[in-house]
Protein backbone atom coordinates (compact mmCIF):
# COMPACT_ATOMS: atom_id res chain seq x y z
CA UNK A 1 -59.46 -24.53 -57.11
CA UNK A 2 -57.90 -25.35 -60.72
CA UNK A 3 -61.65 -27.26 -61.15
CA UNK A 4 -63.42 -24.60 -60.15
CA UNK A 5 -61.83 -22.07 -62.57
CA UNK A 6 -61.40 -24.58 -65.92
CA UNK A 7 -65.15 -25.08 -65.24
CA UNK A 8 -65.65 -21.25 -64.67
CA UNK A 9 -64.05 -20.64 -68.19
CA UNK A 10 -65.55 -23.70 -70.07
CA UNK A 11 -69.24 -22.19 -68.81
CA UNK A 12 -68.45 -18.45 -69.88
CA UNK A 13 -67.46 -19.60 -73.14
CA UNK A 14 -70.21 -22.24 -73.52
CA UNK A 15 -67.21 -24.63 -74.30
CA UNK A 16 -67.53 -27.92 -72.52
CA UNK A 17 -65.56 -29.67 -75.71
CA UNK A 18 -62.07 -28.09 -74.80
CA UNK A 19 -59.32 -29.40 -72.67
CA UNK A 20 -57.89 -26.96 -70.52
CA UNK A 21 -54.95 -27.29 -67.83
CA UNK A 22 -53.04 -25.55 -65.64
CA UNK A 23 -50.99 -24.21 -68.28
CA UNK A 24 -53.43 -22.98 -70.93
CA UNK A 25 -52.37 -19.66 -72.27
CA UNK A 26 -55.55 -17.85 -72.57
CA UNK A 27 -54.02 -15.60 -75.40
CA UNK A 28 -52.39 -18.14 -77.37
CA UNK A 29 -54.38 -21.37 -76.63
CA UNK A 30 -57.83 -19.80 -76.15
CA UNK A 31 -57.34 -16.90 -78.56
CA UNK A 32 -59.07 -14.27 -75.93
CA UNK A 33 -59.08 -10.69 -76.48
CA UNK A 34 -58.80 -8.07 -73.93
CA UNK A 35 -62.74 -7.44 -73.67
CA UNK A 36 -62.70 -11.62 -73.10
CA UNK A 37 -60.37 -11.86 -70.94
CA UNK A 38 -62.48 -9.01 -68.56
CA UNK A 39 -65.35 -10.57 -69.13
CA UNK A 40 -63.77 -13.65 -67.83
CA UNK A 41 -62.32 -11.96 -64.84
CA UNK A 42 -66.21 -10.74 -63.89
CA UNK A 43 -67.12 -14.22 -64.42
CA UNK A 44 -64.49 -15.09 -61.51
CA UNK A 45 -65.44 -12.20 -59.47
CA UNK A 46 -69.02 -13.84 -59.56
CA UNK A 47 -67.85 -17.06 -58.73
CA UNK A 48 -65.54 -16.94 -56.10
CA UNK A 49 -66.71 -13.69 -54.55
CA UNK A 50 -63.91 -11.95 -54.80
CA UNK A 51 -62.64 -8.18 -56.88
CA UNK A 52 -60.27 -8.41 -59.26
CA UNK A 53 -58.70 -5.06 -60.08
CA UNK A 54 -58.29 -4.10 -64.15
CA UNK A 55 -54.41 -3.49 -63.29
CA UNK A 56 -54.09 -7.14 -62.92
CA UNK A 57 -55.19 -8.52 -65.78
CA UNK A 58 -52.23 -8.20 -68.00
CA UNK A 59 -50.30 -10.68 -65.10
CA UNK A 60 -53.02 -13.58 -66.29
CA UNK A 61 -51.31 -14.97 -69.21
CA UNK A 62 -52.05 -18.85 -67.92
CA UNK A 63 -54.86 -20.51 -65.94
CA UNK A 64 -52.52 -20.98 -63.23
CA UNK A 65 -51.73 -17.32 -62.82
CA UNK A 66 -55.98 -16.89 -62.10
CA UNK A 67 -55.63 -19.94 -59.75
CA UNK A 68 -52.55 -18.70 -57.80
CA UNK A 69 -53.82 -15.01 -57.75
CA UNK A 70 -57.39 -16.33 -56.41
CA UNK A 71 -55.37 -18.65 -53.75
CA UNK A 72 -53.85 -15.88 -52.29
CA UNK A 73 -57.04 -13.51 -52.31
CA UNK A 74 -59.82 -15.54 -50.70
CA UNK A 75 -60.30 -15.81 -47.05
């Protein structure tokens, strides 16, 4: 799953040169806004076929918080 999304990001943002982990702040490390960080969440939604509600994205401050709320959310 942590593959999936790092290579989810790294294609939205055309960035295949950056190192991402589990514990990449997308704020701080990836300097996202708000819009970016939405347009990453529609990226996921795409991806793993699943809705992410707006409420939720303040909770993604790390890659891992994307990973653990998609674990929990797929069938």
């Amino acid at each position: 799953m942590l593959d999936r999304v790092i290579a989810t990001i790294k294609k939205t943002y055309m960035r295949q040169d950056i190192v991402l982990t589990k514990e990449t702040n997308l704020l701080e490390d990836l300097s996202l806004n708000s819009l970016e960080i939405a347009e990453l969440m529609c990226a996921f939604e795409d991806e793993f076929g699943v809705e992410i509600p707006d409420r939720i994205l303040p909770r993604f401050r790390v890659i891992n918080d994307i990973v653990e709320y998609l674990l929990t959310h797929l069938e």
